[in-house]
Protein backbone atom coordinates (compact mmCIF):
# COMPACT_ATOMS: atom_id res chain seq x y z
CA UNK A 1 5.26 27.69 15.68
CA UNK A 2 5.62 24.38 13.63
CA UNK A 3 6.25 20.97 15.04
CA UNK A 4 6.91 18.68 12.14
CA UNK A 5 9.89 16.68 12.95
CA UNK A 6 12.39 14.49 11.23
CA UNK A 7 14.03 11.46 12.95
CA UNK A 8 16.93 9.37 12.17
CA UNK A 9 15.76 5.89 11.83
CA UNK A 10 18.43 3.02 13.39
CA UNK A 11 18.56 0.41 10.35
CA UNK A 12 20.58 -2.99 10.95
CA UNK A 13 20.20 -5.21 13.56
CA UNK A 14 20.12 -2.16 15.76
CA UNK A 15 17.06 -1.43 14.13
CA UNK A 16 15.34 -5.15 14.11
CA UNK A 17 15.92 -5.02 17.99
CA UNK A 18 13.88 -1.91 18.54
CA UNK A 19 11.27 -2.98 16.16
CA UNK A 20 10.51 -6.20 18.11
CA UNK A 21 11.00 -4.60 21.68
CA UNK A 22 9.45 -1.24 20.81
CA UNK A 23 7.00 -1.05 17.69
CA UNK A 24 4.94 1.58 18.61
CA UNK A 25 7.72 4.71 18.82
CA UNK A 26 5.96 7.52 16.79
CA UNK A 27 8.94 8.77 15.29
CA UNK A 28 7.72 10.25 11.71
CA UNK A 29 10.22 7.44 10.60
CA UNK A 30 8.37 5.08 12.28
CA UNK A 31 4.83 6.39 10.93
CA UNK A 32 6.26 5.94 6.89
CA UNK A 33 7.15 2.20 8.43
CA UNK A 34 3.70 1.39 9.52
CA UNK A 35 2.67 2.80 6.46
CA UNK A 36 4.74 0.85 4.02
CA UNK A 37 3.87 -2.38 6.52
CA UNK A 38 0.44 -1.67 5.31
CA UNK A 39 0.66 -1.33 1.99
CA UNK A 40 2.49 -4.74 2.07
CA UNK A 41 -0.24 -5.86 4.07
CA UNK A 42 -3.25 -4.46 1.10
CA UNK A 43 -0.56 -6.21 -1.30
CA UNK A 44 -1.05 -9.81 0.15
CA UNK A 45 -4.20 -9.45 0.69
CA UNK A 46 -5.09 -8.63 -2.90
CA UNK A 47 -2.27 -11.65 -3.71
CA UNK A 48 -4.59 -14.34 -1.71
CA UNK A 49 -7.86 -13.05 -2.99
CA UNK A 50 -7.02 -13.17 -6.48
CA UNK A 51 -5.65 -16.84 -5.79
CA UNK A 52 -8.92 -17.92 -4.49
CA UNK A 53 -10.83 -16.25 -6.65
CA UNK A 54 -8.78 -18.20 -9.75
CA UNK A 55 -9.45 -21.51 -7.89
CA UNK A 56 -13.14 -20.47 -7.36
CA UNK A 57 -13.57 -19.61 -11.32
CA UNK A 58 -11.69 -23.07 -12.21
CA UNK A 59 -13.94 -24.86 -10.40
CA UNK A 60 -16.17 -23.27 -12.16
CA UNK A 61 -14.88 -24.07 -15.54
CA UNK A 62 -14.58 -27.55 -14.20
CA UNK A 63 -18.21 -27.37 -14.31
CA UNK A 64 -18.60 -26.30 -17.51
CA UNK A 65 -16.65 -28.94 -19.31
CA UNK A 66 -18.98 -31.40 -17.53
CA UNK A 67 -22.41 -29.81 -18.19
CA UNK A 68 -21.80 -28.61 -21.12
CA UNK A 69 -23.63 -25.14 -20.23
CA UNK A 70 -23.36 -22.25 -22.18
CA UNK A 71 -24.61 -19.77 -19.68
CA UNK A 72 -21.78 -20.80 -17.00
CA UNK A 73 -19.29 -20.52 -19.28
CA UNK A 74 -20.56 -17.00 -19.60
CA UNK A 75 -20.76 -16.89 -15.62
CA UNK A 76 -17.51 -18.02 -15.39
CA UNK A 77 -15.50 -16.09 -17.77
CA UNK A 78 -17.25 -13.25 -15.83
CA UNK A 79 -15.70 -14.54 -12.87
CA UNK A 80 -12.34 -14.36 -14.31
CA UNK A 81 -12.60 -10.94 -15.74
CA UNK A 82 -13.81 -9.48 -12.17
CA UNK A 83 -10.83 -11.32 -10.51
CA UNK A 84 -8.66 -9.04 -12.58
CA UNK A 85 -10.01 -5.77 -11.56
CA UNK A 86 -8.60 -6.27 -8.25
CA UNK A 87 -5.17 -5.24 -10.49
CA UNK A 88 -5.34 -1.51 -10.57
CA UNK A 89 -5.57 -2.11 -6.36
CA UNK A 90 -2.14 -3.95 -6.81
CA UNK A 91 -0.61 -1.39 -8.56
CA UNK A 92 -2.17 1.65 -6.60
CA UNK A 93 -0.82 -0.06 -2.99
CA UNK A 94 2.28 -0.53 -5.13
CA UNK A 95 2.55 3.31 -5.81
CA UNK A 96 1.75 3.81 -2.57
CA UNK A 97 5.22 2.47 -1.22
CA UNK A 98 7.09 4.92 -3.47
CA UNK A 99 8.71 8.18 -1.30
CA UNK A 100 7.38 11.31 -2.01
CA UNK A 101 8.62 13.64 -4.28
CA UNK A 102 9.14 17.13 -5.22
CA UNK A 103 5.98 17.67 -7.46
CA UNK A 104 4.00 14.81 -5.64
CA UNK A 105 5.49 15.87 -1.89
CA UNK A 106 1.83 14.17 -0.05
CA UNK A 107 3.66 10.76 -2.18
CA UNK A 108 1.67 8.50 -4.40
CA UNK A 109 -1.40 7.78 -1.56
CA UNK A 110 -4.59 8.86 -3.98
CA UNK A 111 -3.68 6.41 -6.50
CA UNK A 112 -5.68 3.70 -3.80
CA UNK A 113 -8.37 6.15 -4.07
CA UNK A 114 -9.05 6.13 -7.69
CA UNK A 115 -9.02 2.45 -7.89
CA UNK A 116 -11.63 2.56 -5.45
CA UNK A 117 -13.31 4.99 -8.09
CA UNK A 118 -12.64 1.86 -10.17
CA UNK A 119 -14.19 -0.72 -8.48
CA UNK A 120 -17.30 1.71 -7.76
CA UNK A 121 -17.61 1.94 -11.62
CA UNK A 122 -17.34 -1.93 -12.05
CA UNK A 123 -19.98 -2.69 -9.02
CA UNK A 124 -22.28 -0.14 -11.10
CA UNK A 125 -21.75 -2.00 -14.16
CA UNK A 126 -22.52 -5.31 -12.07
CA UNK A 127 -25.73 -4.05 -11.39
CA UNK A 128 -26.37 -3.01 -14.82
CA UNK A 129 -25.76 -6.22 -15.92
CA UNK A 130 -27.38 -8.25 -13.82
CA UNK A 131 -30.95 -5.97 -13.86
CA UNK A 132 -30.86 -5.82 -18.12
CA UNK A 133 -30.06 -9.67 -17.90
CA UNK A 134 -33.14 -10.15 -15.12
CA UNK A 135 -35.84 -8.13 -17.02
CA UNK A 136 -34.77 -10.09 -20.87
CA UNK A 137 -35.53 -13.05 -19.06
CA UNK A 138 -38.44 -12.26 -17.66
CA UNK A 139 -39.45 -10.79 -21.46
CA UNK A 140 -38.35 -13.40 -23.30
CA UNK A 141 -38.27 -16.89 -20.94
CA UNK A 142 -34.86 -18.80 -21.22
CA UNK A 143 -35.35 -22.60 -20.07
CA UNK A 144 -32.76 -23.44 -17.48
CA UNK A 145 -30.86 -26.55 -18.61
CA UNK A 146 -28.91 -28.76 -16.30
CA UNK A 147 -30.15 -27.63 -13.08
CA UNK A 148 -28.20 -29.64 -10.77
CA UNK A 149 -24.57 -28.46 -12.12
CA UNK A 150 -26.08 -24.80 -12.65
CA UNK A 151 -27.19 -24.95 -8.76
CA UNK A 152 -22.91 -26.57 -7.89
CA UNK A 153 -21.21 -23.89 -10.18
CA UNK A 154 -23.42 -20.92 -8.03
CA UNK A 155 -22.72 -22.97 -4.87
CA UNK A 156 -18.38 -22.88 -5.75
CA UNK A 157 -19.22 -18.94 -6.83
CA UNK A 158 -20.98 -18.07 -3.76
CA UNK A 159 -18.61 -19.84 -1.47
CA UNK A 160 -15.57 -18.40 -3.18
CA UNK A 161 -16.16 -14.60 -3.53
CA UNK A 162 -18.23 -14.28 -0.26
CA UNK A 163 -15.08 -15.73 1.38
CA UNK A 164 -12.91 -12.88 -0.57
CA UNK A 165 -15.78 -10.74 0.51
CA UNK A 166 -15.43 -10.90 4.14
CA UNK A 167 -11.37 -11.28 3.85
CA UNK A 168 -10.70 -8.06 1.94
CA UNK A 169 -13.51 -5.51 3.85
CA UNK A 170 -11.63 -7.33 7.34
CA UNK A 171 -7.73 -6.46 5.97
CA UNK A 172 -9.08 -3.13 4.25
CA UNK A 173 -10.79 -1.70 7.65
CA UNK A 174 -7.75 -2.62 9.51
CA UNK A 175 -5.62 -0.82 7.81
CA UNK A 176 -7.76 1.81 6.63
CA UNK A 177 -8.34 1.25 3.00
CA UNK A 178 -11.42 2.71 1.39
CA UNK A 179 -10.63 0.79 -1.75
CA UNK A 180 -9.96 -2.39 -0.30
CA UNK A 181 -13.23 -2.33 1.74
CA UNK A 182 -14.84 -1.32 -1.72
CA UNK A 183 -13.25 -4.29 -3.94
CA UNK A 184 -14.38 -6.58 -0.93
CA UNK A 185 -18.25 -5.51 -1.63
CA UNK A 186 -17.38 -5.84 -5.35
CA UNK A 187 -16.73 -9.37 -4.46
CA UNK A 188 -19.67 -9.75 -2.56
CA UNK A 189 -21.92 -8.53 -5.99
CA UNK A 190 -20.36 -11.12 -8.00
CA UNK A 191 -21.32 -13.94 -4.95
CA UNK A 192 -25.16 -12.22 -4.66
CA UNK A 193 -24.99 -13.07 -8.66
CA UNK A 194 -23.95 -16.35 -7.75
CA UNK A 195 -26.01 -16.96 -5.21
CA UNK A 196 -28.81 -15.68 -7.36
CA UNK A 197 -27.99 -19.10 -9.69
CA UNK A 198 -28.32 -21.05 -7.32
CA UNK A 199 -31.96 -19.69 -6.04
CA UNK A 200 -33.00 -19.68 -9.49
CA UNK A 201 -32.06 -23.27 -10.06
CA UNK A 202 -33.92 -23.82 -7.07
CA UNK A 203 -36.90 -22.64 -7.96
CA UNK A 204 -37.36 -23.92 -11.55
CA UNK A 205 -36.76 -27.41 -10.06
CA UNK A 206 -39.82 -26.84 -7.70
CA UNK A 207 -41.90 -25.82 -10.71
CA UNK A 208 -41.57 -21.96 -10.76
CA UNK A 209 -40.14 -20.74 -13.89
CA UNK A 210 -40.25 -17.24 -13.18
CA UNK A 211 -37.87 -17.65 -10.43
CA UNK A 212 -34.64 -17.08 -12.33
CA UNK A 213 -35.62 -13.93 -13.40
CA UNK A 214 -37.56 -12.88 -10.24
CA UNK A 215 -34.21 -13.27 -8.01
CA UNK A 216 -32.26 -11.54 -10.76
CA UNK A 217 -33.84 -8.57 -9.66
CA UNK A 218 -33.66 -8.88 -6.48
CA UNK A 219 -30.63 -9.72 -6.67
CA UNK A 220 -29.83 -5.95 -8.60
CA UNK A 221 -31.20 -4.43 -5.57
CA UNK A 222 -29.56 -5.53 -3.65
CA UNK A 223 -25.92 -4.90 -5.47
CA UNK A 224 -27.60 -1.48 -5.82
CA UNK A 225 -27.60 -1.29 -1.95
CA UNK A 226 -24.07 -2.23 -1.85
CA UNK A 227 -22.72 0.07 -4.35
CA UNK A 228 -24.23 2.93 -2.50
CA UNK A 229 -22.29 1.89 0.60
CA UNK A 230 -18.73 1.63 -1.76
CA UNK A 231 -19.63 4.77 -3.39
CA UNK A 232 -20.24 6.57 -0.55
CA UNK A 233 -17.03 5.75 1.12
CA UNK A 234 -14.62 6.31 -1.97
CA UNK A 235 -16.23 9.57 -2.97
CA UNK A 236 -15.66 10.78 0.68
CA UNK A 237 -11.99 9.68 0.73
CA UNK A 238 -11.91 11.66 -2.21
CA UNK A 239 -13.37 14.51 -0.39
CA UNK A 240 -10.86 14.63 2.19
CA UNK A 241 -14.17 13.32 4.11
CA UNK A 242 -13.48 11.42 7.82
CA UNK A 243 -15.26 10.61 10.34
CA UNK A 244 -16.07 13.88 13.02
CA UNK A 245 -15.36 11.19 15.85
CA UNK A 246 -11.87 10.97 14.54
CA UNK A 247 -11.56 15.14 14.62
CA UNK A 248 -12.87 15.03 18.38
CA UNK A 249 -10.99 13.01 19.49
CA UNK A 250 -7.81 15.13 18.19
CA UNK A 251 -9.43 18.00 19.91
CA UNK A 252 -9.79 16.11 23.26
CA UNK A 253 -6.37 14.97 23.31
CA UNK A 254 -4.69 18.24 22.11
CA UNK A 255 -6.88 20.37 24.94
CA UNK A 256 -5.79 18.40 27.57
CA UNK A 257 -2.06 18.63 27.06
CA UNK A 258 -0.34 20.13 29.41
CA UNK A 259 0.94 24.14 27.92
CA UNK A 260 -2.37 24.31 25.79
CA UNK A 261 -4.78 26.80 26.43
CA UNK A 262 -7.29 26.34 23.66
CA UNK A 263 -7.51 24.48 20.54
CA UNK A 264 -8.14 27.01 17.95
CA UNK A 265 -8.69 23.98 15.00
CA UNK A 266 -8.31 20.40 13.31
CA UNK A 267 -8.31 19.80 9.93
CA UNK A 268 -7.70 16.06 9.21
CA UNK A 269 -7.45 14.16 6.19
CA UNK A 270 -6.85 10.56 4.37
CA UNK A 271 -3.81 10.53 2.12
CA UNK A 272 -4.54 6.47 0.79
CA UNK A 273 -4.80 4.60 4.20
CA UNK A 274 -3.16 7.20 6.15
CA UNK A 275 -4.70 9.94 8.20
CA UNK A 276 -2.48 13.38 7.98
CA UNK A 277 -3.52 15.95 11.10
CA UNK A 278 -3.32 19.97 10.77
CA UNK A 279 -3.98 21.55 13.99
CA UNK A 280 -3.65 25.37 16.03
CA UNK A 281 -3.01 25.50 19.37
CA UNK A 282 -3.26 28.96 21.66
CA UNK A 283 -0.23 28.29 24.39
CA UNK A 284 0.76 30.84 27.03
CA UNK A 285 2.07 34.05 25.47
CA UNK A 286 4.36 34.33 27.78
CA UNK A 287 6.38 30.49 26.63
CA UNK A 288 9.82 31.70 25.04
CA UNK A 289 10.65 29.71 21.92
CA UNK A 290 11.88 26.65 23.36
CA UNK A 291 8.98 25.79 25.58
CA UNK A 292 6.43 26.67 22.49
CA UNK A 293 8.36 24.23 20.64
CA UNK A 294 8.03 21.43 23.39
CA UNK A 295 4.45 21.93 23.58
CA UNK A 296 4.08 21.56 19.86
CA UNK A 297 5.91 18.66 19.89
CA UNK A 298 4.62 16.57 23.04
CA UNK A 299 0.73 17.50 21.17
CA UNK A 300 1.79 16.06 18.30
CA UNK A 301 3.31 13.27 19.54
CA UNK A 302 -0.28 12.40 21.85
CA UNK A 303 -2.20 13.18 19.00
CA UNK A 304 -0.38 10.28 16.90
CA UNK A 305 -0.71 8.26 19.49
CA UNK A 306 -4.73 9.27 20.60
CA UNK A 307 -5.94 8.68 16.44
CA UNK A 308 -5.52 5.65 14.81
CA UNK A 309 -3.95 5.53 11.80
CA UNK A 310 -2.33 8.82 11.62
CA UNK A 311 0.69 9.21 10.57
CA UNK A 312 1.95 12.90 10.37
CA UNK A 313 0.57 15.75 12.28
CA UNK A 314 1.77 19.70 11.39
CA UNK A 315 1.32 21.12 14.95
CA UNK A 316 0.92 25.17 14.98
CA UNK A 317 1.58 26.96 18.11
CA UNK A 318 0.70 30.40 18.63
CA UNK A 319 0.53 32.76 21.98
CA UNK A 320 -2.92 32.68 23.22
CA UNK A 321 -5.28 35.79 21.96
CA UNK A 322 -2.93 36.65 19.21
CA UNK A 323 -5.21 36.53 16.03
CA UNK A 324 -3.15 38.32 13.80
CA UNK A 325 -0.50 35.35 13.39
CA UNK A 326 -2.95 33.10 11.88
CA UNK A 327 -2.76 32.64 8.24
């Protein structure tokens, strides 16, 4: 027995009233609203971050024209390119809004995935960057030059991405985004770098010249630490990986609705920043149609309800005992 339902959806002012008063109904119409709602939300927040990171990298180049320093310019035209790799995240929430269709009928969800597989290859390359960059220094010493506006421009970097950092891994955990959460630790590589200036700076002004290169590598490590964490979490999105709290808590809920006997399985996966539910469910073999259907349909709707951020749930019923229906 399948409970996968399809609601009308009251548009028009009709439909603004409910959504103020009652924003939680989890009507499968409802669930594609919340989902749209937050791809608008990954939108925006990709929109602000790629504002701030612009100012960040003109203030930057602000620098630049004042010191005169080759070696920012580099850092900053760095900057800008990074900014821009936050695009294929624009696009993939974009997809995301589309409806499915009938040769993509799960809709457009993975594209968020692989531009998390994006930024995971662009955090590697960080790291390669920054650790070939740290060990030609350390082979063949470069003299620091204006070590006050060198220390300002990692300062403005720092400030900038770390803020973009903290405001894209906040928005993408709310609403679920592996690829979000992963672009806001990209972020956070190019502030380490950053912040990597200014301890270098730092340190040749007290005498040290070995300190540029010294925190470069640290400074590798430690993006090294981060891309394990982004890599980690976009490969197991691409897994259909979550997290075995998530599947006992469908369990719980589903065994202790009233009409179910046992819960037989769940199978649960991310489609984007959505969570889609497959579960079996021994009922009473003695329920005629009707009343399987009703228990299908109350589980699913406490199962929606019990998980957070799922949005469809394909409920199977069958009479308690009876293994020869399951296929």
């Amino acid at each position: 027995m399948n409970s996968q339902h399809h609601h009308h959806h009251t548009s028009g002012v009709l439909g603004a009233v409910r959504e103020i008063f009652a924003p939680h109904s989890h009507d499968s119409a409802d669930s594609v609203d919340d989902a749209l709602e937050a791809s608008a939300i990954g939108i925006r927040a990709v929109k602000i971050s790629l504002v701030v990171l612009a100012i960040t990298a003109t203030a930057q180049l602000a620098v630049v024209a004042v010191s005169g320093s080759v070696a920012l310019a580099a850092d900053t035209i760095h900057n800008f390119s990074d900014a821009l790799t936050a695009l294929p995240l624009w696009i993939a929430f974009a997809l995301g809004r589309r409806a499915a269709t009938r040769r993509f009928t799960y809709g457009y969800g993975r594209a968020e995935d692989l531009a998390g597989l994006c930024v995971v290859v662009m955090i590697a390359l960080s790291a390669l960057i920054a650790g070939v960059e740290a060990v030609r220094r350390l082979l063949d010493p470069v003299p620091l030059q204006h070590l006050g506006w060198v220390a300002l421009a990692g300062v403005i970097g720092f400030i900038g991405n770390e803020w973009v950092a903290l405001y894209r891994i906040r928005v993408g955990r709310r609403i679920g985004s592996a690829a979000l959460v992963a672009d806001g630790l990209h972020a956070r590589t190019d502030g380490f770098t950053s912040l990597a200036v200014v301890l270098g700076a730092g340190g040749v002004a007290l005498g040290i010249p070995h300190a540029d290169p010294v925190i470069g590598l640290l400074i590798t490590v430690a993006i090294l630490l981060v891309l394990r964490t982004a890599a980690r979490d976009v490969f197991r999105r691409l897994m259909d990986g979550v997290d075995p709290a998530l599947v006992d808590a469908a369990e719980h809920t589903l065994a202790a609705e009233p009409g179910v006997l046992g819960v037989r399985s769940v199978k649960m996966r991310w489609i984007g920043h959505r969570l889609h539910a497959d579960a079996e469910l021994d009922i009473d073999p003695r329920n005629s149609l009707r009343d399987a259907h009703r228990v299908a349909h109350t589980a699913e709707h406490a199962l929606i309800d019990a998980v957070p951020k799922l949005s469809t749930a394909l409920i199977h019923a069958y009479p308690a005992h009876d293994t020869e229906s399951v296929g």
